[in-house]
Protein backbone atom coordinates (compact mmCIF):
# COMPACT_ATOMS: atom_id res chain seq x y z
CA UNK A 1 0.00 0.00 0.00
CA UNK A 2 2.76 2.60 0.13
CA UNK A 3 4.20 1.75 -2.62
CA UNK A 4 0.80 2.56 -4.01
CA UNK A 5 0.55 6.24 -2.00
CA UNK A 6 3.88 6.94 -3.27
CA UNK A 7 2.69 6.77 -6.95
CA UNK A 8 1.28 10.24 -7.27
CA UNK A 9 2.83 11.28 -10.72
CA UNK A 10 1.13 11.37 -13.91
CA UNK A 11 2.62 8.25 -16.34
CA UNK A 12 4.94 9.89 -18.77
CA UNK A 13 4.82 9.51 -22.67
CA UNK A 14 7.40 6.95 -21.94
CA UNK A 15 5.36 4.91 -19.42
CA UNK A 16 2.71 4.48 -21.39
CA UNK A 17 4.30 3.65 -24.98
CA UNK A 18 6.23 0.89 -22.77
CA UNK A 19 3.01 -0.15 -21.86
CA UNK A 20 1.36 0.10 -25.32
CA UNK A 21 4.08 -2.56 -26.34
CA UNK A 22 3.03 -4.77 -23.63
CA UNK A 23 -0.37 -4.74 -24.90
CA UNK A 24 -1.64 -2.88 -21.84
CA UNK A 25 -4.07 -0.77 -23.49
CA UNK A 26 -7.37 1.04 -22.16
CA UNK A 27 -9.90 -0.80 -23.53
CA UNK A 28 -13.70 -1.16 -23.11
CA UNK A 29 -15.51 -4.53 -23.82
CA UNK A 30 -18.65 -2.95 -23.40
CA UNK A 31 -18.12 -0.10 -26.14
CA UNK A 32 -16.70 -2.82 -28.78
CA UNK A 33 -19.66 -4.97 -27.19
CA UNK A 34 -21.85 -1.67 -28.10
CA UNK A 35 -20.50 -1.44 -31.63
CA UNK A 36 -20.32 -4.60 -32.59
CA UNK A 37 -24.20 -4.91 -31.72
CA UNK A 38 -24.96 -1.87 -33.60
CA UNK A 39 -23.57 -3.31 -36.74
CA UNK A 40 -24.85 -6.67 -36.41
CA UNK A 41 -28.04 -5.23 -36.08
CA UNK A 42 -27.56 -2.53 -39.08
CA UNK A 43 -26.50 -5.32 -41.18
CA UNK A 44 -29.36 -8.20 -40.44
CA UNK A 45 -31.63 -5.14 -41.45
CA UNK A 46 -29.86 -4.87 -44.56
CA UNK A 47 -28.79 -8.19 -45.90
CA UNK A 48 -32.21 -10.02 -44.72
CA UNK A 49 -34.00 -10.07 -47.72
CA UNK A 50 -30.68 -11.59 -49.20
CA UNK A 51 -30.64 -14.05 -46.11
CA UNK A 52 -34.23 -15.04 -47.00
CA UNK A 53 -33.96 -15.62 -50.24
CA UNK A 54 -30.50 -18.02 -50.04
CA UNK A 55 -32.63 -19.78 -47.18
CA UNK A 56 -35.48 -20.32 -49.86
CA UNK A 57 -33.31 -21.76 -52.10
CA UNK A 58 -31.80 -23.70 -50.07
CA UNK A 59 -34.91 -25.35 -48.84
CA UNK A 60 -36.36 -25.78 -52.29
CA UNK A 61 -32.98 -27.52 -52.97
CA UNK A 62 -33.40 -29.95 -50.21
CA UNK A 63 -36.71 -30.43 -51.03
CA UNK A 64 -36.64 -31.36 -54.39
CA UNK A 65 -35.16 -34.92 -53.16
CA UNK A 66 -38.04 -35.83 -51.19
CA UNK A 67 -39.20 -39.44 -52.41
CA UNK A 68 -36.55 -39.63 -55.18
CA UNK A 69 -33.64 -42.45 -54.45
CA UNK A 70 -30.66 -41.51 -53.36
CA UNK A 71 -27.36 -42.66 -53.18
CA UNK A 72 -24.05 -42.18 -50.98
CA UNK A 73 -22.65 -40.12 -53.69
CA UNK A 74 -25.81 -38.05 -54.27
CA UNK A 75 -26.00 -37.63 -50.31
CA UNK A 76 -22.61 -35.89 -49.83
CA UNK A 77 -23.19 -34.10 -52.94
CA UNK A 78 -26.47 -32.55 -51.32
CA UNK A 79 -24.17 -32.07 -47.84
CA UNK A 80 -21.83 -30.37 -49.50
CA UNK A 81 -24.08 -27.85 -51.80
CA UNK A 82 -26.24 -27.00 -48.72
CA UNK A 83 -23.05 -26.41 -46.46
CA UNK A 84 -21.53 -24.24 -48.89
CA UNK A 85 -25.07 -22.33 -49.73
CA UNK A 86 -25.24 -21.53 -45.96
CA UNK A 87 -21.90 -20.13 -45.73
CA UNK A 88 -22.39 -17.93 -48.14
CA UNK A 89 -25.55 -16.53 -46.89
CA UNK A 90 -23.59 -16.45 -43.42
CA UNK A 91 -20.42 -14.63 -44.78
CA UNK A 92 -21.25 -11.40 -45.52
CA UNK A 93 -23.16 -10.66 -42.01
CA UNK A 94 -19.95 -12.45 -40.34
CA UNK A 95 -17.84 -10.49 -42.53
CA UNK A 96 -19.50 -7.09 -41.11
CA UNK A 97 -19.29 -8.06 -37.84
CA UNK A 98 -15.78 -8.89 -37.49
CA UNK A 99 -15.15 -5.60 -39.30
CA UNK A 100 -16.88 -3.81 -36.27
CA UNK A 101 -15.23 -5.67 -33.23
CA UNK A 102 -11.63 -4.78 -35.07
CA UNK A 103 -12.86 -1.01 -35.69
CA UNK A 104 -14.76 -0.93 -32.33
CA UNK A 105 -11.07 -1.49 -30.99
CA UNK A 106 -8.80 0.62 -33.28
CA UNK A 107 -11.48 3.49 -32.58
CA UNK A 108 -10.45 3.22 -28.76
CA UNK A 109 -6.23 2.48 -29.09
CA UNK A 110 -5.50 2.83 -32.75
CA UNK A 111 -3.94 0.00 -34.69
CA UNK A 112 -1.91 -2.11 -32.85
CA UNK A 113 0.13 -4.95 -33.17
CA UNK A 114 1.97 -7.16 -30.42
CA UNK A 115 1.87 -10.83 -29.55
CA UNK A 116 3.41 -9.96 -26.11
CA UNK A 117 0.16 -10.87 -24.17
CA UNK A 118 0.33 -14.67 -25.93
CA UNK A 119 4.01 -14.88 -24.45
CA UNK A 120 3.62 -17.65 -21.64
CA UNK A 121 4.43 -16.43 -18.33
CA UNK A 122 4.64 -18.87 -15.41
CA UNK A 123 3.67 -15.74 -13.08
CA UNK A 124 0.06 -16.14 -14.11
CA UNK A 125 -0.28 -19.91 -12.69
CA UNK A 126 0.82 -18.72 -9.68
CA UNK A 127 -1.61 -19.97 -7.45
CA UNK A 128 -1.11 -17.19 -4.60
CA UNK A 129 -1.40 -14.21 -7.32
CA UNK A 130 -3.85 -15.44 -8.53
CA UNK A 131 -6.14 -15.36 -5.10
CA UNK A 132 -4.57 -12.23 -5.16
CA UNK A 133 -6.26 -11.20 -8.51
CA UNK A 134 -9.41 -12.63 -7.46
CA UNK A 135 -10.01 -11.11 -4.36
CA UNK A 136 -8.59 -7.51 -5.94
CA UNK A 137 -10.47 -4.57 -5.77
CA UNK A 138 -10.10 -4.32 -9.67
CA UNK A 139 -12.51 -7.77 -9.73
CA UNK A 140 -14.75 -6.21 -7.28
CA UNK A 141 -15.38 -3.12 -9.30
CA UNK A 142 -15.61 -5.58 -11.95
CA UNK A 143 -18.67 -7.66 -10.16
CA UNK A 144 -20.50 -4.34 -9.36
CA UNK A 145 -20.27 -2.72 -12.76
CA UNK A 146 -21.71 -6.54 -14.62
CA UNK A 147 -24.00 -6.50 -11.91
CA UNK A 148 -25.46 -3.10 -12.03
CA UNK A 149 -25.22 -3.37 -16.20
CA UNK A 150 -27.34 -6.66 -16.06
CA UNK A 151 -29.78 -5.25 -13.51
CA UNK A 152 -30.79 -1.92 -15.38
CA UNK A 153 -30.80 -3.86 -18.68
CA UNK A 154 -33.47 -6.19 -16.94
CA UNK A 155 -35.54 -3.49 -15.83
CA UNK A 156 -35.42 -1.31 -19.09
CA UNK A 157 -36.09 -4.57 -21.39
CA UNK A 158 -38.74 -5.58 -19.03
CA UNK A 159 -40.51 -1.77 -18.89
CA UNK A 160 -40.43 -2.07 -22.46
CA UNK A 161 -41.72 -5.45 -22.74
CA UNK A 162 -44.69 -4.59 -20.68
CA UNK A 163 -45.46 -2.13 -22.68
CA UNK A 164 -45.85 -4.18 -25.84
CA UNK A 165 -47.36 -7.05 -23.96
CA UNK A 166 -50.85 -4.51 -23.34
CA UNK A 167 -51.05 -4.38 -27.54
CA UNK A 168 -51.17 -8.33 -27.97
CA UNK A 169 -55.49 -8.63 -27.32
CA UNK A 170 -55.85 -5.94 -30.32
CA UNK A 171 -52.79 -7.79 -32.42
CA UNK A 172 -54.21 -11.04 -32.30
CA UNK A 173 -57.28 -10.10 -34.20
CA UNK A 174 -55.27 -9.34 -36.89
CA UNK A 175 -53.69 -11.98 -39.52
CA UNK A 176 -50.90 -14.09 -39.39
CA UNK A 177 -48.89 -11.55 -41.56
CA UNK A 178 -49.70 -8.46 -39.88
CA UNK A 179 -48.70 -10.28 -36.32
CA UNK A 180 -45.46 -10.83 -38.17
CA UNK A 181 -45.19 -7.74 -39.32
CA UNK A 182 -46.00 -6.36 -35.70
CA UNK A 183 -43.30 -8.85 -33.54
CA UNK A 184 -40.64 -7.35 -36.11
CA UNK A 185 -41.18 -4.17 -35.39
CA UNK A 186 -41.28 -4.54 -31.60
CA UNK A 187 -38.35 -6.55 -31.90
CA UNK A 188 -36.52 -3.72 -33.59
CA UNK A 189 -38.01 -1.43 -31.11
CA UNK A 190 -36.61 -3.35 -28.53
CA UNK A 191 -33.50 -4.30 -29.79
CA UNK A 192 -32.74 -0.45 -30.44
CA UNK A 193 -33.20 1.01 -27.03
CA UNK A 194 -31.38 -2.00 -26.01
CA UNK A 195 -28.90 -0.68 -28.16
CA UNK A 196 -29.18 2.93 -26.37
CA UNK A 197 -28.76 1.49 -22.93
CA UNK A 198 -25.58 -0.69 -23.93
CA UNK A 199 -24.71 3.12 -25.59
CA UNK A 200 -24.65 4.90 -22.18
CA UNK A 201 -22.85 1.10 -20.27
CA UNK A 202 -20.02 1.76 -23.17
CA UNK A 203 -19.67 5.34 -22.91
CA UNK A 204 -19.46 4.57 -18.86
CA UNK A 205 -16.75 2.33 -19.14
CA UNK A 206 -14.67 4.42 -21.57
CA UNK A 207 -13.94 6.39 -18.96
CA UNK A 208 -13.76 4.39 -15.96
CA UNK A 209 -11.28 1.98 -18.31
CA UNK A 210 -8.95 5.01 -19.17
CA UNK A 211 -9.59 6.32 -15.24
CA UNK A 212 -8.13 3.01 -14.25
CA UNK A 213 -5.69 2.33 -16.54
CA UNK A 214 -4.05 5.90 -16.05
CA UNK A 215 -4.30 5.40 -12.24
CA UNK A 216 -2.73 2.06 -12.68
CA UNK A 217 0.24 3.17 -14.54
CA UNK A 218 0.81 5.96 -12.05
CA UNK A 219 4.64 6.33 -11.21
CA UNK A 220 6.19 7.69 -8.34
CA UNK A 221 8.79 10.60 -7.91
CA UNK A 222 11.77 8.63 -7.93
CA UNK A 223 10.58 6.53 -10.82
CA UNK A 224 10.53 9.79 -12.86
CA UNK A 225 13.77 10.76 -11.76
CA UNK A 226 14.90 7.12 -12.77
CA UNK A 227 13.13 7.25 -15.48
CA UNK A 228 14.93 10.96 -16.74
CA UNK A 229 18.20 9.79 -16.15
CA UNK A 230 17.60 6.69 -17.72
CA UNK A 231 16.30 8.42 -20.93
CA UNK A 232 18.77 11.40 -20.77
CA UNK A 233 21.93 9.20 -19.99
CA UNK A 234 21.19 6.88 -23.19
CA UNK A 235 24.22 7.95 -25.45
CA UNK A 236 22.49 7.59 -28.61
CA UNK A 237 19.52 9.68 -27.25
CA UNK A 238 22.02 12.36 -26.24
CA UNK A 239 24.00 12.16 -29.94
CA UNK A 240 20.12 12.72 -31.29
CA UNK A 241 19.77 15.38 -29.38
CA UNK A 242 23.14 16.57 -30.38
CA UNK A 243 22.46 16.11 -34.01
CA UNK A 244 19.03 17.65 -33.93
CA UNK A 245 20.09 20.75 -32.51
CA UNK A 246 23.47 21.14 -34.55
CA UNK A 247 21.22 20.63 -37.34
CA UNK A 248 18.69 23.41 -36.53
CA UNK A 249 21.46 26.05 -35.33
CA UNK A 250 22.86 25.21 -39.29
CA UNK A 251 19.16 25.78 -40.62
CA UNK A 252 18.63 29.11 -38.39
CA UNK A 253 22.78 30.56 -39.74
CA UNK A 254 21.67 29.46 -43.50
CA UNK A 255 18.77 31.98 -42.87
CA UNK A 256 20.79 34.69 -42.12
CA UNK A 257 23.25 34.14 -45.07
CA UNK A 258 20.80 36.26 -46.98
CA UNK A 259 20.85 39.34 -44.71
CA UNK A 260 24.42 39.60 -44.80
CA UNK A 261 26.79 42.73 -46.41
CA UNK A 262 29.77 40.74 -47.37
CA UNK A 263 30.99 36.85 -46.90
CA UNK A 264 34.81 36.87 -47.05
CA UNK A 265 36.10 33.25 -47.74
CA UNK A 266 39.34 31.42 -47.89
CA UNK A 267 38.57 30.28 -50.72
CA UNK A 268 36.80 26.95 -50.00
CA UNK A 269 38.12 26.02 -46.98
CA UNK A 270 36.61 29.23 -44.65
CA UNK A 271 33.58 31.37 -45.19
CA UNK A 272 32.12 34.17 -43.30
CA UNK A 273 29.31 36.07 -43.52
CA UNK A 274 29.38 39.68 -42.03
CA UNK A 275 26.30 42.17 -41.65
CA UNK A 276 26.66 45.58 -40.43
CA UNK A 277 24.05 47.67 -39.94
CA UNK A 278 23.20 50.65 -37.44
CA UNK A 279 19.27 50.19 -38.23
CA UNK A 280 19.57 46.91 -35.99
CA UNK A 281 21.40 47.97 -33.36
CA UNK A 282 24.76 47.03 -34.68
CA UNK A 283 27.88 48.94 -33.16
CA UNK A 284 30.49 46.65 -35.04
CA UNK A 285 29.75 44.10 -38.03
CA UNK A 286 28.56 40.93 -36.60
CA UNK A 287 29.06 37.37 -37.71
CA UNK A 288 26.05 36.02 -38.97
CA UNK A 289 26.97 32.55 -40.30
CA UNK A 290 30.76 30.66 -40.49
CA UNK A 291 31.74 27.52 -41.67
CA UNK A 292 34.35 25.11 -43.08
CA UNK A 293 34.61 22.92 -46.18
CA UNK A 294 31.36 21.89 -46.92
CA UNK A 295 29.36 24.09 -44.69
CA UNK A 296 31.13 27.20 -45.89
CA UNK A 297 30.92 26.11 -49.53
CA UNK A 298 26.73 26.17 -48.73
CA UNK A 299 27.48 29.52 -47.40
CA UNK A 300 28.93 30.90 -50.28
CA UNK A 301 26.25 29.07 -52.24
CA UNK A 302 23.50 31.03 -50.54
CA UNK A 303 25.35 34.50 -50.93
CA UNK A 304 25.47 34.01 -54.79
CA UNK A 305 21.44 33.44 -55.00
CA UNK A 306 20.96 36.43 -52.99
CA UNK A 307 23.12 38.40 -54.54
CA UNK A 308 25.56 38.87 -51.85
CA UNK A 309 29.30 40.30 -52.34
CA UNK A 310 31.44 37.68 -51.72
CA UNK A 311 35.05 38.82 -50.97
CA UNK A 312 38.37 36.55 -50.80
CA UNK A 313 40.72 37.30 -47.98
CA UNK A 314 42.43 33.84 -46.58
CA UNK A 315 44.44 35.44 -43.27
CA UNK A 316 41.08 37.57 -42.74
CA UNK A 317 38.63 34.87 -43.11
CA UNK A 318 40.56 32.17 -41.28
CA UNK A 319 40.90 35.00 -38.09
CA UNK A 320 37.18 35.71 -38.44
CA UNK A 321 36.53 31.92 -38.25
CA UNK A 322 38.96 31.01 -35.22
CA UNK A 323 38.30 34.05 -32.96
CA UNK A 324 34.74 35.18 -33.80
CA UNK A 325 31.70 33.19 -32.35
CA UNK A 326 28.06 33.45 -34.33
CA UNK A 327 25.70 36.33 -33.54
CA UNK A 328 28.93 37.79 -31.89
CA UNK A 329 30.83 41.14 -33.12
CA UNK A 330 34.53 41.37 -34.54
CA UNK A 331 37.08 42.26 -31.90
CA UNK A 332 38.85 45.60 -32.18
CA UNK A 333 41.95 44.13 -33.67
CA UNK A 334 39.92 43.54 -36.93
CA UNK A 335 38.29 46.39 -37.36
CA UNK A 336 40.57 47.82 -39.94
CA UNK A 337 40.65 44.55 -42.36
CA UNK A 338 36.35 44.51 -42.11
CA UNK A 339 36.06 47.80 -42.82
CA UNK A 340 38.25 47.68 -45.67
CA UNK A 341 36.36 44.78 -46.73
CA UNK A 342 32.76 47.08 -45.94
CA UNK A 343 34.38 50.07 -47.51
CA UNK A 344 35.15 47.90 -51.04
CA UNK A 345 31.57 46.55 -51.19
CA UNK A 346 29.84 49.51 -50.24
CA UNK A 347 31.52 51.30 -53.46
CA UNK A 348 30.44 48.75 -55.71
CA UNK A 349 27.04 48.82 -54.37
CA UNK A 350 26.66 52.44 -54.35
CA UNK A 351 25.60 51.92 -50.61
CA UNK A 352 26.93 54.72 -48.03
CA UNK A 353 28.23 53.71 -44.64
């Protein structure tokens, strides 16, 4: 039990996609029970009349041999005819049902996929656990919910019934066909706010299922801790992160490439691109992007679609490389080589200082 109090937290994305691959999901019976009713109900409506009519001629098959002689041959050959005749009359409703209790599912966890819960484990044999399982306050809530579910469905189908039951002295002054026409339609009646009820059970258990589950997987403070360091200390989760974020400071420098005045390069093997200008705040130029080999060849790439001076100086662009950080300003001691550099492609731009 205080192992139980302890688990306050809320299950982390981790927790529960551990659990996912367990095949410990949150799922409701009674909604797949609820939607795979709803279909099977939708689709004896629909494919009766087809039903019907493969029953018909199937018993005006089996018919047609009364009083001639048969044989063993003849026999099987009738077996077999009538076994396949009712399979395909069966199929398609089977077809639609086991097309709801899959969707009924994926509709509640998505698709998934794991034959983890058919593993044998010799942990549920155990005789003590299992006393333990039995006797759990999980079962309990169980035994109250199929308890109360059976109950109230009792009571509503039997309201309901009563009902009808007050309409059979007119009914049964009617024909045959019109009494058949009248238990159908009660029996739809009946079977649709049976269908409403099971409705409100599945909705119910939706969210006592995901209440429970969520409780369940619960974790405590030092499990999260463990859990952190576990995740954070994994090398190649660290040389992800690593990668990830080298790879969007690269993407977020490449961006700037464009707002640059100059990129001085050396001539393949450095490349830096300055940007000086007062209107943001600049009080020296400022390195916007740098790079080597292949990163400053991209640079220098960039600067020639967008029209940016490009300006070869190997001692200056190697210095600007080595001593000058991104987003950072030149230090005093190159002041005079940048704004040489500034002063040469200002007068080919026509642009004043």
């Amino acid at each position: 039990m205080a192992d139980d109090a302890e688990k306050t937290e809320e299950p982390t994305s981790k927790k529960i996609e551990d659990a996912r691959k367990e095949g410990n999901v949150p799922k409701s019976m009674d909604f797949s029970g609820f939607i795979g009713l709803l279909v099977a109900l939708l689709a004896f409506l629909g494919l009766s009349p087809y039903m019907l009519e493969g029953l018909k001629e199937n018993f005006i098959y089996t018919t047609s041999f009364i009083a001639q002689p048969l044989n063993t041959q003849m026999i099987f050959a009738i077996i077999i005819t009538v076994i396949k005749d009712i399979v395909m009359i069966v199929l398609p409703f089977s077809i639609a049902v086991l097309i709801a209790g899959v969707a009924g599912n994926v509709a509640q966890i998505g698709f998934l996929f794991t034959t983890k819960p058919l593993t044998p484990d010799l942990n549920k044999i155990d005789p003590i656990k299992g006393l333990k399982n039995i006797f759990s306050m999980k079962k309990l809530v169980e035994g109250i919910k199929i308890t109360a579910k059976v109950s109230i469905a009792m009571v509503v189908g039997t309201f309901v019934f009563l009902i009808y039951i007050k309409e059979l002295p007119k009914v049964e002054r009617f024909d045959f066909f019109y009494q058949m026409d009248w238990l159908l339609d009660k029996s739809i009646s009946i079977a649709a706010i049976m269908l409403i009820v099971f409705f409100i059970f599945g909705v119910i258990d939706v969210f006592i299922v995901r209440y429970q589950y969520f409780k369940q997987l619960r974790m405590s403070k030092n499990e999260l801790k463990d859990e952190f360091k576990n995740t954070e200390g994994n090398p190649e989760v660290k040389a992800r992160i690593r990668r990830l974020q080298h790879q969007m400071a690269r993407n977020r420098m490449m961006a700037d490439v464009p707002k640059a005045d100059v990129v001085i390069r050396n001539p393949t093997h450095f490349a830096v691109a300055l940007r000086f200008n007062k209107d943001e705040g600049d009080n020296a130029p400022v390195v916007l992007a740098k790079g080597a080999d292949n990163i400053a060849l991209k640079i220098i790439e960039i600067a020639r679609e967008h029209k940016v001076q490009i300006y070869e100086n190997k001692a200056l662009a190697q210095e600007l490389y080595k001593k000058v950080d991104i987003g950072k300003e030149i230090p005093l001691e190159l002041y005079q080589a940048v704004a040489e550099v500034l002063a040469y492609v200002y007068r080919i731009n026509n642009k004043k200082v």
